[in-house]
N, C-alpha and C. Protein backbone atom coordinates (compact mmCIF):
# COMPACT_ATOMS: atom_id res chain seq x y z
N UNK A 1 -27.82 -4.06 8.72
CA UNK A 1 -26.68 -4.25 9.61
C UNK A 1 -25.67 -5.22 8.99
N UNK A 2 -25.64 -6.40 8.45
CA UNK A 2 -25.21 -7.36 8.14
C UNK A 2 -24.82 -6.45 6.77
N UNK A 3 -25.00 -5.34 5.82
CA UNK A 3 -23.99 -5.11 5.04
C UNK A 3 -23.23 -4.26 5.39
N UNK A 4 -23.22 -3.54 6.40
CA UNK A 4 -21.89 -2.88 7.28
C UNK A 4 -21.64 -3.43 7.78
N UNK A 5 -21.61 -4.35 8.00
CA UNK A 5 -20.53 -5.08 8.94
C UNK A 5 -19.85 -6.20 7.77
N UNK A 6 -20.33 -6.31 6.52
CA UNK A 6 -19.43 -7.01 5.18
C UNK A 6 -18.21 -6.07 4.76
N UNK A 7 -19.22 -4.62 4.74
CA UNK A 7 -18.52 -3.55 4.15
C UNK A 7 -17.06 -3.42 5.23
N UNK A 8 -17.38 -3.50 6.45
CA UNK A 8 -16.36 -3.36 7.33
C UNK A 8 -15.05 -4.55 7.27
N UNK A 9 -15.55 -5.73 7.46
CA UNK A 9 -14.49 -6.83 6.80
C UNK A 9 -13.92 -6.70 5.43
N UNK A 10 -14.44 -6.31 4.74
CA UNK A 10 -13.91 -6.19 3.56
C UNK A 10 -12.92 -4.79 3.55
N UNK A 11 -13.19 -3.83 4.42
CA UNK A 11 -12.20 -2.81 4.27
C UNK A 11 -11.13 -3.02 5.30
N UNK A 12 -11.19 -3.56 6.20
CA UNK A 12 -10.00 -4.29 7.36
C UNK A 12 -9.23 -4.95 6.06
N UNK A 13 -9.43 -5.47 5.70
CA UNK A 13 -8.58 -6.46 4.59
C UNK A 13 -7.67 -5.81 3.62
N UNK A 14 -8.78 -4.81 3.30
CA UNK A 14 -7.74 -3.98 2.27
C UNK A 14 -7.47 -3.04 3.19
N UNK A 15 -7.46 -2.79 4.11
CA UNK A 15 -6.26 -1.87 5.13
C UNK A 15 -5.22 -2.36 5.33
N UNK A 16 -5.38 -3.79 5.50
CA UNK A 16 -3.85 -4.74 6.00
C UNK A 16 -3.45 -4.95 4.77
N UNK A 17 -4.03 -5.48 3.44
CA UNK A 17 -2.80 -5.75 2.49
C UNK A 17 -2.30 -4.27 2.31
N UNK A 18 -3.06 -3.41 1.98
CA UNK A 18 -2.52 -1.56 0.99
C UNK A 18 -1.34 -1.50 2.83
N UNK A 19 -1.76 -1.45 3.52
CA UNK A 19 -0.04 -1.32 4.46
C UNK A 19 0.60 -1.95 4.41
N UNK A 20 0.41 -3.63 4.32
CA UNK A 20 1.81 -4.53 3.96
C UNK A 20 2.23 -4.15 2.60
N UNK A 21 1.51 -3.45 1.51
CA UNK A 21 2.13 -3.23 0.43
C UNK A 21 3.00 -1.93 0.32
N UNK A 22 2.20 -0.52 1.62
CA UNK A 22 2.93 0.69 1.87
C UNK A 22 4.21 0.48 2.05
N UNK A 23 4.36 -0.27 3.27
CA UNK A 23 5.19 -0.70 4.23
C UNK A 23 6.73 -0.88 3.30
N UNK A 24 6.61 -2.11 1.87
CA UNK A 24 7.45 -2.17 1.50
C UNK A 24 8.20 -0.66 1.12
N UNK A 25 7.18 -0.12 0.76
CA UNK A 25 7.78 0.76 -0.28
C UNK A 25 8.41 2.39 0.90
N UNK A 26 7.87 1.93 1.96
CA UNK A 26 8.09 3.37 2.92
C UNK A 26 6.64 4.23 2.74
N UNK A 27 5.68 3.64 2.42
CA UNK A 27 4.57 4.55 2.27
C UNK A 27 3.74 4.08 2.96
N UNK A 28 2.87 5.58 3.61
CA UNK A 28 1.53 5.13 3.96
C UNK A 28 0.51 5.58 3.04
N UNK A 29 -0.94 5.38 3.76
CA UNK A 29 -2.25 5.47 3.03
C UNK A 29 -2.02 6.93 2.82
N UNK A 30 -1.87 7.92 3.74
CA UNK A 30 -2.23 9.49 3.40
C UNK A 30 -0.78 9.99 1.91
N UNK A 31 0.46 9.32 2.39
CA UNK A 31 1.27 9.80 1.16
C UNK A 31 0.85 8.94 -0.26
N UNK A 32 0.95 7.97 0.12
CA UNK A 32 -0.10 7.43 -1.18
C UNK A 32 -0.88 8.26 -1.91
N UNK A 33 -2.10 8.41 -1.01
CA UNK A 33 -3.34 9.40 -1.53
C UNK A 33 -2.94 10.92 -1.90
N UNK A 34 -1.48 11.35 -1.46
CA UNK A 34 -0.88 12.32 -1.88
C UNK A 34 -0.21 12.14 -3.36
N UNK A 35 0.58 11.13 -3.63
CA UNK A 35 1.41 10.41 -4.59
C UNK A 35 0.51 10.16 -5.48
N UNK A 36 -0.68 9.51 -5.52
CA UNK A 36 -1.10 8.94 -6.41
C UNK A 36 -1.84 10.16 -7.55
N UNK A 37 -2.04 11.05 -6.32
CA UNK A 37 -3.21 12.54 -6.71
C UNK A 37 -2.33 12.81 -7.72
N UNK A 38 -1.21 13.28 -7.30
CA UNK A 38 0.22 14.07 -8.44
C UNK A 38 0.31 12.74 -9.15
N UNK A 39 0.33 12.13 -8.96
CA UNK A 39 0.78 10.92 -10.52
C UNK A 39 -0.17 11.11 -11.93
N UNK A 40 -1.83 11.11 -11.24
CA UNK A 40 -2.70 11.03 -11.93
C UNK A 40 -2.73 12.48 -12.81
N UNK A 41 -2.08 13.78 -11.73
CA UNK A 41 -1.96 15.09 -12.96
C UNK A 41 -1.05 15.69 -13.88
N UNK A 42 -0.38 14.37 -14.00
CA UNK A 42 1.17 14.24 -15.37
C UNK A 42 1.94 15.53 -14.80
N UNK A 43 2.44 16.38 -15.35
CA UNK A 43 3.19 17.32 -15.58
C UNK A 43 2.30 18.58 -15.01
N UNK A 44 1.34 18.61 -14.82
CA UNK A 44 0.84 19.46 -14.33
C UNK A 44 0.97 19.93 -13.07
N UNK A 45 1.12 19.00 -12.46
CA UNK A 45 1.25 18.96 -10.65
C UNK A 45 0.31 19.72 -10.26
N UNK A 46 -0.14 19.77 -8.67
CA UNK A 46 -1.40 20.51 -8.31
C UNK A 46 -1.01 21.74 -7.44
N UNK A 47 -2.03 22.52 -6.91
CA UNK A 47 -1.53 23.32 -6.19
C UNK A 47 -2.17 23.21 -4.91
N UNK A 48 -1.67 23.52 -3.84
CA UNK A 48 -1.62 22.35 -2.25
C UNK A 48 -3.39 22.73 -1.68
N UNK A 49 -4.29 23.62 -2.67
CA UNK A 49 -5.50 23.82 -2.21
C UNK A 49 -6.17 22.82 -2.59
N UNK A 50 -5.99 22.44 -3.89
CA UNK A 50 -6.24 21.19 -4.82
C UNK A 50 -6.46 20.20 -4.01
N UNK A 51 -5.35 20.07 -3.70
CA UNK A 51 -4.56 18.71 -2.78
C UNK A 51 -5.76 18.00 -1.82
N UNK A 52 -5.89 19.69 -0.79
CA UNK A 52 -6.53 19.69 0.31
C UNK A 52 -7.72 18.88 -0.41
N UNK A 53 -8.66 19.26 -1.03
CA UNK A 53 -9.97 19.32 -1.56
C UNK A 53 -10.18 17.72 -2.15
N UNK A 54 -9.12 17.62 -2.42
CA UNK A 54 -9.30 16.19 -3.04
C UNK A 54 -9.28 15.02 -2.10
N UNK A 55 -8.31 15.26 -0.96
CA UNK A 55 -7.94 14.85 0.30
C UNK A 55 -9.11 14.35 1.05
N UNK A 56 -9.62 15.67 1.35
CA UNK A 56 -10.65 15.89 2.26
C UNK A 56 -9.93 15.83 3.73
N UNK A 57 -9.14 16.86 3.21
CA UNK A 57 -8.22 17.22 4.64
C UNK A 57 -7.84 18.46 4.35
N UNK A 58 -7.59 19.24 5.85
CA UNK A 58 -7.32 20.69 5.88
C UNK A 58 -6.16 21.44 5.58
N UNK A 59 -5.98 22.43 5.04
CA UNK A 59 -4.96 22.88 4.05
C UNK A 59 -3.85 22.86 5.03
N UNK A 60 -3.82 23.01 6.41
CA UNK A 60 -2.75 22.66 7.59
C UNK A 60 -2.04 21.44 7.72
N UNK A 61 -3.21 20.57 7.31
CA UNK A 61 -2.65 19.01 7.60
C UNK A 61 -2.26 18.74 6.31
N UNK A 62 -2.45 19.15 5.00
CA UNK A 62 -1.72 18.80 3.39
C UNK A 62 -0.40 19.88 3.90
N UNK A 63 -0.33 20.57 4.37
CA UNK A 63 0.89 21.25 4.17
C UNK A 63 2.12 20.51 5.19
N UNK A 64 1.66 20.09 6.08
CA UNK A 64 2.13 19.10 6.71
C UNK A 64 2.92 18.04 6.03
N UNK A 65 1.84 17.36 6.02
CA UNK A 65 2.00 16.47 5.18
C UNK A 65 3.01 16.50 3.43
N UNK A 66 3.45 17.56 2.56
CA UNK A 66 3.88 17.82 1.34
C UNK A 66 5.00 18.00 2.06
N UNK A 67 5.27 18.75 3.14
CA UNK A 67 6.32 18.91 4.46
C UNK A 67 7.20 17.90 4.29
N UNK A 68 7.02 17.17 4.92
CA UNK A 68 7.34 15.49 4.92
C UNK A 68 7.77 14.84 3.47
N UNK A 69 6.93 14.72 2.68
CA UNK A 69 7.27 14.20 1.26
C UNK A 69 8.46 14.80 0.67
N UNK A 70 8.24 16.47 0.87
CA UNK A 70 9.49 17.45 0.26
C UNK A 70 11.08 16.69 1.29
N UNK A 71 10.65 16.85 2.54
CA UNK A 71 11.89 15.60 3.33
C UNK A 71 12.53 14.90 2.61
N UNK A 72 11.56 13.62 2.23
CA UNK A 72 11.81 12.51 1.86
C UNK A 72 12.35 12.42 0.49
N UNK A 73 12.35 13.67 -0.38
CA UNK A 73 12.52 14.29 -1.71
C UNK A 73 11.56 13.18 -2.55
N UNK A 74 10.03 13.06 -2.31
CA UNK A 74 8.76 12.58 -2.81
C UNK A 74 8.06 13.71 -3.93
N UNK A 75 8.36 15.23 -2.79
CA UNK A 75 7.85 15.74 -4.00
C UNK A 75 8.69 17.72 -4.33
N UNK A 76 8.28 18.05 -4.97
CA UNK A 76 9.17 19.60 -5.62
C UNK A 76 7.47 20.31 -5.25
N UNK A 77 7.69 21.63 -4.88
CA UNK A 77 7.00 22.76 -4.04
C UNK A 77 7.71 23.80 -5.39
N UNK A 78 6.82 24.56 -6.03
CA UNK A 78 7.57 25.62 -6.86
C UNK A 78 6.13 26.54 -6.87
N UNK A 79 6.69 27.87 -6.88
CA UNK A 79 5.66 29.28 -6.90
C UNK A 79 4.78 28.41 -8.07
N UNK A 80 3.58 28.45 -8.18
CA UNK A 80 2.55 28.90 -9.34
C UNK A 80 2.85 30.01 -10.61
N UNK A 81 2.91 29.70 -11.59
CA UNK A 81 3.28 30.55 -12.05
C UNK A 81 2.17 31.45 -12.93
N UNK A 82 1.22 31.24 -12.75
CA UNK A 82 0.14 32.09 -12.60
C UNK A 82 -0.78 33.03 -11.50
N UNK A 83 -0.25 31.95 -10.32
CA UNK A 83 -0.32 32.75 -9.39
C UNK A 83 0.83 32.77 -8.32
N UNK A 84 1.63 33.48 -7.88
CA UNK A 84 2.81 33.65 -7.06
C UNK A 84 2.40 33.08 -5.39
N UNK A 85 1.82 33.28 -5.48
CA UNK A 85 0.98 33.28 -3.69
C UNK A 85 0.94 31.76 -3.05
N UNK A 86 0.65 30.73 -4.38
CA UNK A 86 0.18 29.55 -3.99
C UNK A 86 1.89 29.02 -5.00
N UNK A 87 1.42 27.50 -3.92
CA UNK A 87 2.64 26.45 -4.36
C UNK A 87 1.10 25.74 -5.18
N UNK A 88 2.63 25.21 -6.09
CA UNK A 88 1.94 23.90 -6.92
C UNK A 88 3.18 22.88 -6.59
N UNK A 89 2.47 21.50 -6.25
CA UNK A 89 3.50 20.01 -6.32
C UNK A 89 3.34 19.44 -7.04
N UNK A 90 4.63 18.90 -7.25
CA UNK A 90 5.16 18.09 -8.09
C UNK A 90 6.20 16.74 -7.66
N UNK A 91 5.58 15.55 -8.68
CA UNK A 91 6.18 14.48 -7.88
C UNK A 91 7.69 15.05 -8.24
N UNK A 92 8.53 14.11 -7.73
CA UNK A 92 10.11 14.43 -8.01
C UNK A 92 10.24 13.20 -8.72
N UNK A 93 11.66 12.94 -8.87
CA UNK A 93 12.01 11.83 -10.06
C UNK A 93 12.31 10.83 -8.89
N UNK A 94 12.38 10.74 -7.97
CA UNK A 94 12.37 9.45 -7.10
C UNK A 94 10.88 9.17 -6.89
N UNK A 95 9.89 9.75 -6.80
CA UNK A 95 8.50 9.64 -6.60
C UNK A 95 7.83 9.04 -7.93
N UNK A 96 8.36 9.45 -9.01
CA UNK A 96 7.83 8.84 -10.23
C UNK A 96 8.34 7.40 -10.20
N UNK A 97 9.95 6.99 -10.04
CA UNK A 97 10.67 5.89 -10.27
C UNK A 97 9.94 4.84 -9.04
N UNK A 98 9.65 5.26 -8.08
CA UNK A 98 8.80 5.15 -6.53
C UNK A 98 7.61 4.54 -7.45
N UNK A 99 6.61 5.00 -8.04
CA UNK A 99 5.36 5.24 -8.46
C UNK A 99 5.41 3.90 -9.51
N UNK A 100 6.50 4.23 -10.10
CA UNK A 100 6.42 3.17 -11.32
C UNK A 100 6.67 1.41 -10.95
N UNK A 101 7.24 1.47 -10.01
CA UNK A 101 7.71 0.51 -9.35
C UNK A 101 6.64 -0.23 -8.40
N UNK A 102 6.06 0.49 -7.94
CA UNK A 102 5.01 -0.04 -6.75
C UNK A 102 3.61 0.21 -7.61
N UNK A 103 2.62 0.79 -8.38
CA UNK A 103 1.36 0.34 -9.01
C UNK A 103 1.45 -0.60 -9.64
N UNK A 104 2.33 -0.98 -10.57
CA UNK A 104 1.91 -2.68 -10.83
C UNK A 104 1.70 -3.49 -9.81
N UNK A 105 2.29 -3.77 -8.70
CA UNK A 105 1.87 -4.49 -7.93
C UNK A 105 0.85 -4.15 -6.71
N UNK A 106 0.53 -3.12 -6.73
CA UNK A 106 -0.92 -2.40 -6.08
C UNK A 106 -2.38 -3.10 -7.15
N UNK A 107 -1.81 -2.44 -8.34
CA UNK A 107 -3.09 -2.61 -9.98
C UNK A 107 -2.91 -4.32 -9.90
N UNK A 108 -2.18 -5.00 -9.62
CA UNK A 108 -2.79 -6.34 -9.64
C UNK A 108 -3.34 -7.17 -8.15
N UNK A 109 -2.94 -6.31 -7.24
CA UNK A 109 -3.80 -6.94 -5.81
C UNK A 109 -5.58 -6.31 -6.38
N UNK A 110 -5.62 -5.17 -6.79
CA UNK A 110 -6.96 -4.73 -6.30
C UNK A 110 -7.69 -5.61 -7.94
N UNK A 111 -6.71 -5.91 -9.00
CA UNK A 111 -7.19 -6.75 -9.83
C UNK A 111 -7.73 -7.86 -9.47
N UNK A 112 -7.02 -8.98 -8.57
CA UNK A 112 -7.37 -9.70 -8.20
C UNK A 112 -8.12 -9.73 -7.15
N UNK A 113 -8.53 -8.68 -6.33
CA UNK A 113 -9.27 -8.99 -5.64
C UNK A 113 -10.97 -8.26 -6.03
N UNK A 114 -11.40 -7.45 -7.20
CA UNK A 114 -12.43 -7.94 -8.10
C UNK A 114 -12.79 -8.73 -9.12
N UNK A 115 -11.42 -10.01 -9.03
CA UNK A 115 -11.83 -10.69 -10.71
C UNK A 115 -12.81 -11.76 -10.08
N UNK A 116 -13.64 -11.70 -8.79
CA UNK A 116 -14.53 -12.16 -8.70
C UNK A 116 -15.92 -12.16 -8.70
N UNK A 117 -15.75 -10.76 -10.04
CA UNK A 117 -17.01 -9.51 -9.59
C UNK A 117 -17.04 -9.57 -11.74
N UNK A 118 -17.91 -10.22 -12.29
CA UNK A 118 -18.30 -9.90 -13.41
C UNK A 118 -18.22 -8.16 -14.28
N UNK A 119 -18.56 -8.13 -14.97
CA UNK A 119 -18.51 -6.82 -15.18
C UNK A 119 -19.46 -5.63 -14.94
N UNK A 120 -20.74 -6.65 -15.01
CA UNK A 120 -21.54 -6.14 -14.88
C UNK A 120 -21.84 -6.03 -13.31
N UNK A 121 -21.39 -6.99 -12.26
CA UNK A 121 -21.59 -6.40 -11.29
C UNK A 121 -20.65 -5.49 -10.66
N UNK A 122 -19.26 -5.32 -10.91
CA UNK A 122 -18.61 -3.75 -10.79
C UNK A 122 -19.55 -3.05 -11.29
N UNK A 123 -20.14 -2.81 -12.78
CA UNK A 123 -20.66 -1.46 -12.45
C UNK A 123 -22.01 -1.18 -11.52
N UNK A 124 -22.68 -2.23 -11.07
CA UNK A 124 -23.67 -2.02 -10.36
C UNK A 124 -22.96 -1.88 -8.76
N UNK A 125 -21.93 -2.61 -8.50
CA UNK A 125 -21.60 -2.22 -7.11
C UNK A 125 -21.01 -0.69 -6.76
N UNK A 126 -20.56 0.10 -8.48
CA UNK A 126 -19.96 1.32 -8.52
C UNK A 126 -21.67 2.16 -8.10
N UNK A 127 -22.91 1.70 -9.09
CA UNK A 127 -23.55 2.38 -8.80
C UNK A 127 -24.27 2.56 -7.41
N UNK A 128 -24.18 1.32 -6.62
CA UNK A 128 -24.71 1.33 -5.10
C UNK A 128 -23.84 1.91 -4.24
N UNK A 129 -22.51 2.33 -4.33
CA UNK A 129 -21.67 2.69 -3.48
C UNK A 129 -21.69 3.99 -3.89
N UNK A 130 -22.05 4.80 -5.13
CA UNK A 130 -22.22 6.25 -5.13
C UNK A 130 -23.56 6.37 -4.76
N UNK A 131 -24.74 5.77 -5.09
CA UNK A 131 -25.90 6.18 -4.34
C UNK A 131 -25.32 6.26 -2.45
N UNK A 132 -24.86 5.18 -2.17
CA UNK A 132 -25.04 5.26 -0.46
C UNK A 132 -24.31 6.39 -0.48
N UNK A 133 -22.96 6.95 -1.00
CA UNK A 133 -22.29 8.04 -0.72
C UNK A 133 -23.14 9.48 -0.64
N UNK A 134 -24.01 9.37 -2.06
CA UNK A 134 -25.26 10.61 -2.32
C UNK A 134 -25.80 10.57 -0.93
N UNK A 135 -26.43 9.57 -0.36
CA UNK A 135 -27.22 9.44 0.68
C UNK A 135 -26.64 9.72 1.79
N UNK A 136 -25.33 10.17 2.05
CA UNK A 136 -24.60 10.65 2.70
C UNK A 136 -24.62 12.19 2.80
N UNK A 137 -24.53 12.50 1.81
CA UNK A 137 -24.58 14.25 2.03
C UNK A 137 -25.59 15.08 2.68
């Protein structure tokens, strides 16, 4: 009990800084986790099934959601060009300039808030947090 309820303080915390840090930028956690997905696939951009899967949200609520971003001109929607049927996204050039601007100062909150964690215990806390996840399925 007493490590869910650490695990729980410790994620309240990083809920309130990652929104005071959204906040500046006009972002939340779900466009983030949208933004960051397309950042991480360069030039490739994904296609919105991808999205879903990676999400772990339903291809209704990513389409929604890319909805919104395409709004905000976050991200470009273009046919597949292997397959016609499906969209693939792509950040746009305000989403990259967006992107470039706000992870340095994301990559040094979550820096600083393991430089109290050796190296060796990141990788052992990586390995206890994918076992509990395994133990999840």
């Amino acid at each position: 009990m007493q490590v869910l309820h650490e695990f729980n303080l410790l994620q309240n915390i990083f809920e309130d800084v990652f929104s005071m840090h959204f906040a500046r930028y006009g972002l939340s956690w779900p466009k983030y986790k949208v933004l960051i997905n397309l950042y991480m696939s360069g030039d490739y951009g994904l296609i919105q099934s991808e999205l879903s899967a990676k999400l772990l949200v339903s291809r209704a609520n990513i389409t929604s959601l890319i909805e919104r971003l395409e709004k905000e001109d976050l991200v470009i929607r273009r046919n597949d060009s292997a397959d016609k049927r499906v969209f693939r996204v792509y950040l746009s050039n305000r989403a990259v300039a967006l992107m470039h601007a706000f992870l340095p100062i994301h990559n040094d909150f979550v820096h600083k808030a393991m430089s109290s964690l050796s190296t060796s215990e990141k990788k052992e806390l990586i390995f206890l947090l994918k076992k509990l996840n395994t133990g999840l399925d």
